[in-house]
N, C-alpha and C. Protein backbone atom coordinates (compact mmCIF):
# COMPACT_ATOMS: atom_id res chain seq x y z
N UNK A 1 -19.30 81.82 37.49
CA UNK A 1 -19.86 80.51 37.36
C UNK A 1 -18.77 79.45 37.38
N UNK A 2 -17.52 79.87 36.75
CA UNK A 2 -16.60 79.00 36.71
C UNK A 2 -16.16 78.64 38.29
N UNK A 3 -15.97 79.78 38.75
CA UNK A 3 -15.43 79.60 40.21
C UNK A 3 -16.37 78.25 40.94
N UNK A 4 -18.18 78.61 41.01
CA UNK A 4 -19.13 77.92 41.79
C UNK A 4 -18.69 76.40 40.92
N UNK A 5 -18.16 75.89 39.82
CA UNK A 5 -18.45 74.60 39.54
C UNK A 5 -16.79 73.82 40.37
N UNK A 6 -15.87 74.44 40.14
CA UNK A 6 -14.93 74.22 40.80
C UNK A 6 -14.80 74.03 42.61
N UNK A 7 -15.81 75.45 42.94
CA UNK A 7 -15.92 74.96 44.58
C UNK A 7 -16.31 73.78 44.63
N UNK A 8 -17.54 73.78 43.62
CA UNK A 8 -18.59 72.30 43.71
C UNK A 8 -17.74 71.11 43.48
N UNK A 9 -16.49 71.19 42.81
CA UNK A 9 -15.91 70.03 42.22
C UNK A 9 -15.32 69.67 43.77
N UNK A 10 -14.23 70.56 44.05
CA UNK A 10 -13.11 70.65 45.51
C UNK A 10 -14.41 69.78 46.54
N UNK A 11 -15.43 70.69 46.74
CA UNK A 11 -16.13 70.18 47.76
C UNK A 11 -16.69 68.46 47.94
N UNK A 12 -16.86 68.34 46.38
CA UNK A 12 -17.26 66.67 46.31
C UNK A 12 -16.22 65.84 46.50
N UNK A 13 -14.84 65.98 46.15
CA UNK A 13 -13.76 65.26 46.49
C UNK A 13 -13.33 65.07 47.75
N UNK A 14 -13.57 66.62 48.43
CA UNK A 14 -13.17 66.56 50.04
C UNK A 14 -14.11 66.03 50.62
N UNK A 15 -15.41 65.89 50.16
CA UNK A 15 -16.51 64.96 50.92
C UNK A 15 -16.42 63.45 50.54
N UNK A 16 -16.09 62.86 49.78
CA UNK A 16 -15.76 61.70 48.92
C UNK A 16 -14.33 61.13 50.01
N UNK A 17 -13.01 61.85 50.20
CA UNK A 17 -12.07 61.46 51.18
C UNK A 17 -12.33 61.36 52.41
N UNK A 18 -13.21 62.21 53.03
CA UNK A 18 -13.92 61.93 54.91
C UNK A 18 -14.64 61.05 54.55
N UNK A 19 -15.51 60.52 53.60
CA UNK A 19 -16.24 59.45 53.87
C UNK A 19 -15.50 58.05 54.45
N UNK A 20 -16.61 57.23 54.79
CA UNK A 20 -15.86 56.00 55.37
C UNK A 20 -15.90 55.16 54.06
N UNK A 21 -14.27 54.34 54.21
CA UNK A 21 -13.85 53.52 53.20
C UNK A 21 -15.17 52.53 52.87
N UNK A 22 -15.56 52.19 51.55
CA UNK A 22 -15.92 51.11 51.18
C UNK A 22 -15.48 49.92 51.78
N UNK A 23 -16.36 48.49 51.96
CA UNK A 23 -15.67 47.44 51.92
C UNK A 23 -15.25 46.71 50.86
N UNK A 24 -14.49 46.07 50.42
CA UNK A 24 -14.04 45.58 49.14
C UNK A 24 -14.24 44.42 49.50
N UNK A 25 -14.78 43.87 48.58
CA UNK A 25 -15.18 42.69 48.26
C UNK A 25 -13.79 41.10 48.14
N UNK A 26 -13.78 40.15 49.70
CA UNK A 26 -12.70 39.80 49.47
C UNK A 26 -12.36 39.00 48.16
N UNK A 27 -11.33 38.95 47.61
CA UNK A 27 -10.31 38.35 46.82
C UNK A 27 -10.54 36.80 46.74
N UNK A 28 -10.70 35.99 45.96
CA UNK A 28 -10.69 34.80 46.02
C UNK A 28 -9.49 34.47 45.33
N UNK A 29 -8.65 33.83 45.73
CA UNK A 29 -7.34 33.35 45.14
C UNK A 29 -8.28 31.89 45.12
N UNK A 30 -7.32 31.44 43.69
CA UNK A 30 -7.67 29.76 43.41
C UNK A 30 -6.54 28.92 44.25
N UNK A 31 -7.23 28.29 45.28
CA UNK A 31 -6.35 27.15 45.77
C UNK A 31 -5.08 26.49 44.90
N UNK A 32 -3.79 26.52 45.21
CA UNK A 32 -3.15 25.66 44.25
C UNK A 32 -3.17 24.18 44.30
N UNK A 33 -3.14 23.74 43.19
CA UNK A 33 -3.61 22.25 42.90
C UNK A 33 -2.49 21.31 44.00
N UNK A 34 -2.63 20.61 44.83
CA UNK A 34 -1.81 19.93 45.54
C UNK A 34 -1.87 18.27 45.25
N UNK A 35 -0.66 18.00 44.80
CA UNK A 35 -0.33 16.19 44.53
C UNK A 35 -0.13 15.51 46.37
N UNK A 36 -1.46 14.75 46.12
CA UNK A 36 -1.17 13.98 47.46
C UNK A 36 -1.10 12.73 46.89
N UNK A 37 0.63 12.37 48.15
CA UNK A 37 0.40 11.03 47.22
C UNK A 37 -0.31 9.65 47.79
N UNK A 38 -0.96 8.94 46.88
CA UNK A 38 -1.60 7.80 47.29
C UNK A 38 -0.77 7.13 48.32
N UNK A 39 -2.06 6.49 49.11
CA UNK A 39 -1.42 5.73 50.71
C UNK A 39 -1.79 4.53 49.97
N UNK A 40 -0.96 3.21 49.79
CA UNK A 40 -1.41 2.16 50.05
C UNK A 40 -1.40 1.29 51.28
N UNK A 41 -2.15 0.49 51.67
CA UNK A 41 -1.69 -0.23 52.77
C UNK A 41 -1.64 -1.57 52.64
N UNK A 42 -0.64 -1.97 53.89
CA UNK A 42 0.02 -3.13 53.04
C UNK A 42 -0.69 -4.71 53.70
N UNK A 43 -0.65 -5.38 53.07
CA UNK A 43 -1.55 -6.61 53.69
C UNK A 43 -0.76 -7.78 53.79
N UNK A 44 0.14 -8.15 54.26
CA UNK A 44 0.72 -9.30 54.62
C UNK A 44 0.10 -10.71 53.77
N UNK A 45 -1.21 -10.97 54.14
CA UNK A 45 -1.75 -12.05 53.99
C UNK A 45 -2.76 -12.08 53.32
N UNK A 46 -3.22 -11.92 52.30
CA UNK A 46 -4.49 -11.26 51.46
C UNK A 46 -4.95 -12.35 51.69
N UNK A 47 -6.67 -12.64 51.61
CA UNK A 47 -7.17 -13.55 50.99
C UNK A 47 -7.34 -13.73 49.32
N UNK A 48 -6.68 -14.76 49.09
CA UNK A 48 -6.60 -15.44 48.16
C UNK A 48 -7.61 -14.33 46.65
N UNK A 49 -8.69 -14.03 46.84
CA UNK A 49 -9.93 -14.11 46.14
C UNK A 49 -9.85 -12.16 45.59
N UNK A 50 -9.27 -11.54 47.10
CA UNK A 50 -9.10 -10.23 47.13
C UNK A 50 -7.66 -10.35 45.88
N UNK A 51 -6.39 -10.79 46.68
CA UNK A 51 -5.71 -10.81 45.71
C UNK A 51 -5.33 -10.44 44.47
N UNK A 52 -5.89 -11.34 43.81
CA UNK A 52 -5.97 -11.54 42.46
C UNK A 52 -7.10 -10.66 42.23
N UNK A 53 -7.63 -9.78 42.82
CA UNK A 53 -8.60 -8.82 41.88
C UNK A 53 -7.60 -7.12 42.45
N UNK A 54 -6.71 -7.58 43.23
CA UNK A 54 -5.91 -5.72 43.47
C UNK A 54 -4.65 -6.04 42.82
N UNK A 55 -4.39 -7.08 42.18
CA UNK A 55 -2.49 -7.16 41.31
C UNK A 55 -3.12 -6.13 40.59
N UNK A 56 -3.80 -6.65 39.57
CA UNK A 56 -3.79 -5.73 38.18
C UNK A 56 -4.31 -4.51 38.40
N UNK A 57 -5.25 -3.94 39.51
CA UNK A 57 -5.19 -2.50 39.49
C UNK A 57 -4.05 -2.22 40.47
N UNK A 58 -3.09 -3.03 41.28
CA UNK A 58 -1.63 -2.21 41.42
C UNK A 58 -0.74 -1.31 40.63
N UNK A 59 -0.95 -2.65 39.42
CA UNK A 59 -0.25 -2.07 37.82
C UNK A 59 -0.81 -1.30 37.62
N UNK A 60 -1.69 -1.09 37.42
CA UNK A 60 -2.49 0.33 36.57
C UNK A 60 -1.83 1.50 37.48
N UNK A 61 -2.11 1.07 38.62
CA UNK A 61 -2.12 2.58 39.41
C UNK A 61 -0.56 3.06 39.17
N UNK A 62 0.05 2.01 39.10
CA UNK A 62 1.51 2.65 39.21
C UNK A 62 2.26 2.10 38.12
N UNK A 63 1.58 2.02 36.80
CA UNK A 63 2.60 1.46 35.60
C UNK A 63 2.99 2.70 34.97
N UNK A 64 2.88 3.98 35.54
CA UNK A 64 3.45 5.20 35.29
C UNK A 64 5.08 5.25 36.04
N UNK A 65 5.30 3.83 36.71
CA UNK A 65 6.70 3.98 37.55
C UNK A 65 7.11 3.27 36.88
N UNK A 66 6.26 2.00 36.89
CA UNK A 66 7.04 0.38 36.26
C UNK A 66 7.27 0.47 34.79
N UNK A 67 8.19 -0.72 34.46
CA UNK A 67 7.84 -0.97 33.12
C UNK A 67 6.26 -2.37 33.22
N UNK A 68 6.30 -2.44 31.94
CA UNK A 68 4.81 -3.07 32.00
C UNK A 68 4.89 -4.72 32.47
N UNK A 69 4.23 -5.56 33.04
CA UNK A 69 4.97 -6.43 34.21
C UNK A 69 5.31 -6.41 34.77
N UNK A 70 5.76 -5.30 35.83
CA UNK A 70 6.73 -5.01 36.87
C UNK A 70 5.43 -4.84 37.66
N UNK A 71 5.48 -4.81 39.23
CA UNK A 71 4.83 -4.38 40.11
C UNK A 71 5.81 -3.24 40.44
N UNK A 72 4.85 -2.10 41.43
CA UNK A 72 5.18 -1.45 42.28
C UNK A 72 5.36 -1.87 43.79
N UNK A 73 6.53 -1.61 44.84
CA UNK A 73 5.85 -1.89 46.05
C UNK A 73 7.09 -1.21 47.02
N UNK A 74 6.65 -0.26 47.76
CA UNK A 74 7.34 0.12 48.72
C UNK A 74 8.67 1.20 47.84
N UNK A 75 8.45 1.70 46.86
CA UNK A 75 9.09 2.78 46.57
C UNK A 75 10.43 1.80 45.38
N UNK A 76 10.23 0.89 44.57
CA UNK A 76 10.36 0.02 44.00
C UNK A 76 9.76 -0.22 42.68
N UNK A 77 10.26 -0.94 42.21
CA UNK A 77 9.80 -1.96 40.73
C UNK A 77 10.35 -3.22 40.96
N UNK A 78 9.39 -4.02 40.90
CA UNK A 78 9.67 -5.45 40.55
C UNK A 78 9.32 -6.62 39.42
N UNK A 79 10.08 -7.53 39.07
CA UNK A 79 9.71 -8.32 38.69
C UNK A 79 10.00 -9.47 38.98
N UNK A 80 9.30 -11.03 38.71
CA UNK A 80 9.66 -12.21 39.11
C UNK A 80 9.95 -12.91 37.79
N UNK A 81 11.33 -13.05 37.61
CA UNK A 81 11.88 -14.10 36.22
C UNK A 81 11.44 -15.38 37.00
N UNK A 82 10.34 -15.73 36.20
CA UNK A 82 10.11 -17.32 36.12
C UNK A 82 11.10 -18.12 35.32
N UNK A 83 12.11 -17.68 34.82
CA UNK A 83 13.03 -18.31 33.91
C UNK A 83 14.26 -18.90 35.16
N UNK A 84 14.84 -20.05 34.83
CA UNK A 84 16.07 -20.49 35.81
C UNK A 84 17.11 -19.78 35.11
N UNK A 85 18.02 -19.17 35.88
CA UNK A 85 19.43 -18.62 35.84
C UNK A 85 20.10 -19.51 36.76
N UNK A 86 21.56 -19.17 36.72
CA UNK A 86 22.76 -19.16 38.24
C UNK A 86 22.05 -17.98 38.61
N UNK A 87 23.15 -17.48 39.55
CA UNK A 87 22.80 -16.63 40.80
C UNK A 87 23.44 -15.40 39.52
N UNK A 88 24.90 -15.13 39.01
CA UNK A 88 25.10 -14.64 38.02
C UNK A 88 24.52 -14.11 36.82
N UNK A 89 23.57 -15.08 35.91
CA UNK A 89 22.72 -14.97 35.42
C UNK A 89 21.25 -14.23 35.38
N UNK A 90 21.04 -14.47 36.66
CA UNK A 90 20.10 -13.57 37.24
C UNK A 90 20.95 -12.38 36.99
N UNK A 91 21.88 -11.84 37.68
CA UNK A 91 22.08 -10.62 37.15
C UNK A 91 22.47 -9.85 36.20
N UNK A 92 22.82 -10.97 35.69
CA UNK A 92 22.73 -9.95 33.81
C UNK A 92 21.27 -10.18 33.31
N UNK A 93 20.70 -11.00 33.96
CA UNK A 93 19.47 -10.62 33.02
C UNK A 93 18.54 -9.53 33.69
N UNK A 94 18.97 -9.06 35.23
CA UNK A 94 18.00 -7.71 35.64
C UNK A 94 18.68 -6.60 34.91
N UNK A 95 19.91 -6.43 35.26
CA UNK A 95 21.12 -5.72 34.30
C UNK A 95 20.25 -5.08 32.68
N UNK A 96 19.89 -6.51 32.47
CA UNK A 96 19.31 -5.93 30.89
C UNK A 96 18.36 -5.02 31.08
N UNK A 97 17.23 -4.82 32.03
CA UNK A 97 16.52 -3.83 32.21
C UNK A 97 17.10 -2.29 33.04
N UNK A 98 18.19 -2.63 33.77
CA UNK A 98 18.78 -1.60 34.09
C UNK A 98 18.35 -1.99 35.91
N UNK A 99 17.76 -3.22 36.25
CA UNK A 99 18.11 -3.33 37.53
C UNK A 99 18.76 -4.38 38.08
N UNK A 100 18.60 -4.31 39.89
CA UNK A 100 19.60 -5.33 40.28
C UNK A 100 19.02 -6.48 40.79
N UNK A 101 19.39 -7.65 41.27
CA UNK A 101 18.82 -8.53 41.90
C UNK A 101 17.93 -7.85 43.35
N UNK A 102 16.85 -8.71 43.08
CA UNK A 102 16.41 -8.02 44.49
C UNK A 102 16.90 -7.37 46.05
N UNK A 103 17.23 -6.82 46.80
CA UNK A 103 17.64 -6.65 48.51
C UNK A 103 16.36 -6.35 48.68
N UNK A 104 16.72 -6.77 50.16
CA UNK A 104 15.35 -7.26 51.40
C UNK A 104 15.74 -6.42 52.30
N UNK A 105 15.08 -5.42 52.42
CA UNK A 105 15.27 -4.75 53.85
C UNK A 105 14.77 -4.49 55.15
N UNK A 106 13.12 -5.33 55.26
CA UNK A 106 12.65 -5.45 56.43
C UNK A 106 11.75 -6.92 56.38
N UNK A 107 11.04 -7.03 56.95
CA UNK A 107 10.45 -8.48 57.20
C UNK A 107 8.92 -7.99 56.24
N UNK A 108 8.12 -6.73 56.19
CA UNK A 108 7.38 -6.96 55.02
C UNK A 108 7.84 -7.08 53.58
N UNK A 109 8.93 -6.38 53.37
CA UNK A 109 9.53 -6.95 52.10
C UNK A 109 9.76 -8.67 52.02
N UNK A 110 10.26 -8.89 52.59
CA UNK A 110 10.36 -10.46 52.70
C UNK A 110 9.15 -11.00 52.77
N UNK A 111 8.41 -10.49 53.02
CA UNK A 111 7.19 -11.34 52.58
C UNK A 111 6.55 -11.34 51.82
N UNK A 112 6.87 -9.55 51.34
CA UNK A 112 5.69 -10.00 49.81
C UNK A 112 6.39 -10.53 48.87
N UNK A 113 8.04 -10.67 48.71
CA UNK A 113 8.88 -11.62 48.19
C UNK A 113 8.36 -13.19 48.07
N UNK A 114 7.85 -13.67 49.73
CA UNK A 114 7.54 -14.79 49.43
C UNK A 114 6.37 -14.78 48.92
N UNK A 115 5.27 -13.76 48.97
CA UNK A 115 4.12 -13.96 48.24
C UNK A 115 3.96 -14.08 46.83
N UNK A 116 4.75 -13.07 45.75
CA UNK A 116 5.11 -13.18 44.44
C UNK A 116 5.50 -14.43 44.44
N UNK A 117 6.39 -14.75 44.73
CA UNK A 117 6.46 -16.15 44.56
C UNK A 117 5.99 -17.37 44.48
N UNK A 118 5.02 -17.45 45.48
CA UNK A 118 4.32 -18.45 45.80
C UNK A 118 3.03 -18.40 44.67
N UNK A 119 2.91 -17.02 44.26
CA UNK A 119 1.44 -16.48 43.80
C UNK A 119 2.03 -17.48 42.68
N UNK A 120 2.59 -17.10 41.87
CA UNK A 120 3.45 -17.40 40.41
C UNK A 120 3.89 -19.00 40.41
N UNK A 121 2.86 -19.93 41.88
CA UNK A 121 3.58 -21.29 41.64
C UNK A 121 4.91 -21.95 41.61
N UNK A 122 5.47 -20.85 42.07
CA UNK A 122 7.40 -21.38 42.28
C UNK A 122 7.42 -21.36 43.98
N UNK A 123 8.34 -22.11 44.47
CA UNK A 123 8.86 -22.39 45.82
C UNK A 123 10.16 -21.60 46.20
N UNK A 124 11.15 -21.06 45.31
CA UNK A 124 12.17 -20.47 45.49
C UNK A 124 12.59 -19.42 44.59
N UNK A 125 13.16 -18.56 44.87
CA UNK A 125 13.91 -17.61 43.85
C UNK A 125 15.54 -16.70 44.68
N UNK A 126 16.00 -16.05 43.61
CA UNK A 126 17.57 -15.87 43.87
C UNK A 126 17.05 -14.39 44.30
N UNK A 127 17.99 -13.96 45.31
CA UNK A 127 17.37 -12.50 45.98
C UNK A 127 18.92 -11.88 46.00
N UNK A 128 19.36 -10.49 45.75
CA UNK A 128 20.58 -9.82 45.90
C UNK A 128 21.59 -10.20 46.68
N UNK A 129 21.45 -11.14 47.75
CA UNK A 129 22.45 -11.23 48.79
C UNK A 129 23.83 -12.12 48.20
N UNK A 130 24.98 -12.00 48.11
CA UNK A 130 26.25 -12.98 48.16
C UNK A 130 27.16 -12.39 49.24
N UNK A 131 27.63 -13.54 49.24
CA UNK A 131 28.93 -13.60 50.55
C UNK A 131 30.33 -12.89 49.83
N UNK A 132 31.52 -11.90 49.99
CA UNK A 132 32.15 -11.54 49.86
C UNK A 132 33.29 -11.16 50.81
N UNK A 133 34.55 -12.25 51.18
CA UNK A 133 35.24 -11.60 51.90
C UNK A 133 34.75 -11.07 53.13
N UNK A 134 34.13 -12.35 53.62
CA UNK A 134 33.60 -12.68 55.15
C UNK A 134 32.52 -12.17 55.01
N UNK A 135 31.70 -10.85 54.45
CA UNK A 135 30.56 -10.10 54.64
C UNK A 135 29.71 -10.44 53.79
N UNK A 136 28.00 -10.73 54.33
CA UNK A 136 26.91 -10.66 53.66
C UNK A 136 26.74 -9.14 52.79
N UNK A 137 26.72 -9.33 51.45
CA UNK A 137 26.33 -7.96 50.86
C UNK A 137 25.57 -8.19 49.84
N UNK A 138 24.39 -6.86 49.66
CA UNK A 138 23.44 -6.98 48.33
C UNK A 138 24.05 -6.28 47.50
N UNK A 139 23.37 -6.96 46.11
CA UNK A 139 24.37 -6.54 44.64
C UNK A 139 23.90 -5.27 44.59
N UNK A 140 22.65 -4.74 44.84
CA UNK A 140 22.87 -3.08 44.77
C UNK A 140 23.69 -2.18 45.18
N UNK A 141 24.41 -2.68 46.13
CA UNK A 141 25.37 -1.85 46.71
C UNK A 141 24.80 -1.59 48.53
N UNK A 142 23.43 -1.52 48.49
CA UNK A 142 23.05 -0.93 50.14
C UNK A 142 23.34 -1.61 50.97
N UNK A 143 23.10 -1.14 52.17
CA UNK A 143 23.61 -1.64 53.56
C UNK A 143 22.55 -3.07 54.06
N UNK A 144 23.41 -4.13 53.91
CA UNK A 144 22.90 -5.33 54.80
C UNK A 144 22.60 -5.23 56.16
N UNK A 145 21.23 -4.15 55.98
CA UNK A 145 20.72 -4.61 57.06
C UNK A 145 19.64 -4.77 57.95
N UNK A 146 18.93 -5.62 57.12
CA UNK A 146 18.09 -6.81 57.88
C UNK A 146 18.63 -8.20 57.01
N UNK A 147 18.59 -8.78 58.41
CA UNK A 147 19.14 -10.41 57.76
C UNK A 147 17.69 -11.14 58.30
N UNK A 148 17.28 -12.42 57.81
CA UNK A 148 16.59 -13.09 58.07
C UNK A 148 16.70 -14.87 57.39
N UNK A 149 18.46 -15.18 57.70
CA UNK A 149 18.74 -16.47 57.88
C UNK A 149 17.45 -17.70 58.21
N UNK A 150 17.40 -18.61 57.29
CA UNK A 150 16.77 -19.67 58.66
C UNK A 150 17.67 -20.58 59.32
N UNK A 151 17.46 -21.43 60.42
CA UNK A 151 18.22 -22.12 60.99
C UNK A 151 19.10 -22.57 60.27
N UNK A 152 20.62 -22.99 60.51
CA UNK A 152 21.29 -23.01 59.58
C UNK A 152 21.53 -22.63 57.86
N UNK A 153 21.27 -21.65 58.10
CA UNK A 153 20.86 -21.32 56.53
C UNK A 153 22.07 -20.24 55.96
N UNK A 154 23.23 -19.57 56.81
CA UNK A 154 24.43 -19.30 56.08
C UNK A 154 25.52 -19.98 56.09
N UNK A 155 26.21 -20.18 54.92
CA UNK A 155 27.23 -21.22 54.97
C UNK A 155 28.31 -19.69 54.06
N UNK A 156 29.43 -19.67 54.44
CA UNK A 156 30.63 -19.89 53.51
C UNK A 156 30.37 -20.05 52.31
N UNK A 157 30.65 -21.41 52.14
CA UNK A 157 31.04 -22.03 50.90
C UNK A 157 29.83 -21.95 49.75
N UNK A 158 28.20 -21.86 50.78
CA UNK A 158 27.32 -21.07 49.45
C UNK A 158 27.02 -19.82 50.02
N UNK A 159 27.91 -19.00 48.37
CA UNK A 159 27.90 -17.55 48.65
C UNK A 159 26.75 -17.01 47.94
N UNK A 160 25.39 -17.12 47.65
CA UNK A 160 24.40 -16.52 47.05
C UNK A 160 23.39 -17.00 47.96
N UNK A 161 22.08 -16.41 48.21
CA UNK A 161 21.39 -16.31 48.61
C UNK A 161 20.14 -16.46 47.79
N UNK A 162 19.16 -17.13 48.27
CA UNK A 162 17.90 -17.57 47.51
C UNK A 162 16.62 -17.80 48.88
N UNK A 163 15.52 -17.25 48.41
CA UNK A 163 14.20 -17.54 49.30
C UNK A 163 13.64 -18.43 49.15
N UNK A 164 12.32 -18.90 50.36
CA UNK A 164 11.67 -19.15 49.85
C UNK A 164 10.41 -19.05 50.20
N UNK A 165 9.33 -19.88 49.90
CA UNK A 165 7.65 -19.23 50.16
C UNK A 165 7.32 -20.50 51.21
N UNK A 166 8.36 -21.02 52.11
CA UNK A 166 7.15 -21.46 53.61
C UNK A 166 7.14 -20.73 54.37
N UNK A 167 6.31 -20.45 55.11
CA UNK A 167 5.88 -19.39 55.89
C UNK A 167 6.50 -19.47 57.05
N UNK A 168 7.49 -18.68 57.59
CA UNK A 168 8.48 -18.37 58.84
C UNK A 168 9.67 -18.88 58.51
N UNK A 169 9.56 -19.49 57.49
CA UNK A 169 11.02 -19.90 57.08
C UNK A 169 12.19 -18.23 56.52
N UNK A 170 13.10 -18.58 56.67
CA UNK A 170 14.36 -17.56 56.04
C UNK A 170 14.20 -17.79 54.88
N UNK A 171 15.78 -16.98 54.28
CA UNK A 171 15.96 -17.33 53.32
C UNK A 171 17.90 -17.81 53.64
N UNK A 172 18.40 -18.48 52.56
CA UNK A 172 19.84 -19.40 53.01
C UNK A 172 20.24 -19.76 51.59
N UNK A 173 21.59 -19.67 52.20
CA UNK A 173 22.63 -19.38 51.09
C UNK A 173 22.41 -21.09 50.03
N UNK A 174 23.05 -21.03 49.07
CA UNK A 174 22.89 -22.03 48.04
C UNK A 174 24.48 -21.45 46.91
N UNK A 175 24.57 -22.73 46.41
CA UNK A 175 25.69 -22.46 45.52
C UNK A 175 25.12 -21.37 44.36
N UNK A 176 25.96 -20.57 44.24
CA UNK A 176 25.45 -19.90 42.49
C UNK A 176 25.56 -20.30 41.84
N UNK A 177 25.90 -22.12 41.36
CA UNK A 177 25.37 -22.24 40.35
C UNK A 177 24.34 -23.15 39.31
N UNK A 178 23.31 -23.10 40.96
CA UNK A 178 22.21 -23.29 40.81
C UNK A 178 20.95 -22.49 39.99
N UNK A 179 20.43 -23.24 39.18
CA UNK A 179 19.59 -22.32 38.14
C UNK A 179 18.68 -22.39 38.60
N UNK A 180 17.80 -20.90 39.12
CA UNK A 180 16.23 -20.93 39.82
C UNK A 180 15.84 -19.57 39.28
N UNK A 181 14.46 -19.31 39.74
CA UNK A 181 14.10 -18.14 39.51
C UNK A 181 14.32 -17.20 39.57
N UNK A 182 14.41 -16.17 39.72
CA UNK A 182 14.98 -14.64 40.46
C UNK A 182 14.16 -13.23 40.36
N UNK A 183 13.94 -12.60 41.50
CA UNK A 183 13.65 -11.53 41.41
C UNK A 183 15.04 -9.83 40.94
N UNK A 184 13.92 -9.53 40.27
CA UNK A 184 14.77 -8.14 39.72
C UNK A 184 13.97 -6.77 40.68
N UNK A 185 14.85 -5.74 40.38
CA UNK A 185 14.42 -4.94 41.16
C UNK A 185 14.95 -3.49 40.43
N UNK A 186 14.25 -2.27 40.29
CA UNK A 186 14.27 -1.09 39.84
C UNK A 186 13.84 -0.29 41.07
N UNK A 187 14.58 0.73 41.50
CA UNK A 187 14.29 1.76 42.66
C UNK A 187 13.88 2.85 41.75
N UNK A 188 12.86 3.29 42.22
CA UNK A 188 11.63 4.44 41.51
C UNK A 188 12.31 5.74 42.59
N UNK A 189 13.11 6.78 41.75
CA UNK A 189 13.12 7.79 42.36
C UNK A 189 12.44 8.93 41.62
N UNK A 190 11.56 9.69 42.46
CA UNK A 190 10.41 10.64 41.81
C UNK A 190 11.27 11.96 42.64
């Protein structure tokens, strides 16, 4: 009897291995969570009305970069000192937050430069650029380069640079030690 339960055993296993494989039931792996990052797009010319209802959810969306008052824009932090400095002044007072006077590096930056500005009721403010030993350079250190002079608008003898908010106008040098507004600037590296 022992023998017949053992054939019986051998025989069910060797019939169990010729059979055809099961299908297994596929595997669901959980997708991994992927950070996409937000697209903004950029608007040159808002209407007025839109405006002022997307500043404050700018901040929101990105006061995880800024400090609080600062905008985000273009991989950046900004702010606009409504307070008059020199051109100097301005930079110890971005300094105090740990940034530099603004640099401009393409023609939409320069504009939403002049838009802060204009938004905030001022006509001018002090932007990174001074003259040094013949060369235009920004106080951050980067490469000057986009210029957007207006007609006569570099001199020598004024070595700081200041904008302003008419529309197609440059921006042109002024003495530093003229007291105006100034933009500050924090580079957001993630």
């Amino acid at each position: 009897m022992k023998t017949a339960v053992i054939f019986l055993l051998f025989a069910a296993v060797a019939l169990r291995a010729t059979a055809a494989p099961a299908e297994e039931a596929p595997v669901q792996k959980p997708e991994p969570e992927v950070m996409v990052p937000e697209v903004m797009e950029v608007n040159q010319e808002p209407k007025p009305e839109v405006a002022e209802a997307l500043v404050p959810l700018g901040a929101e969306v990105h006061s995880q970069y800024c400090l609080s008052g600062w905008e985000f824009y273009r991989g950046s932090c900004y702010f606009l000192n409504r307070n008059s400095y020199t051109w100097s002044g301005a930079v110890s007072y971005c300094a105090n937050f740990g940034a530099t006077v603004a640099s401009v590096h393409s023609p939409l930056e320069y504009n939403h430069f002049q838009y802060m500005i204009g938004r905030a009721g001022l006509s001018t403010a002090w932007i990174g650029g001074y003259h040094f030993e013949y060369i235009w350079r920004w106080h951050d250190g980067s490469l000057f380069d986009y210029q957007n002079f207006m007609s006569g608008g570099s001199s020598s003898t004024n070595k700081c640079l200041r904008m302003n908010t008419l529309v197609g106008q440059g921006w042109y040098s002024s003495h530093c030690n003229n007291a105006i507004p100034s933009i500050c600037q924090i580079k957001v590296h993630c």
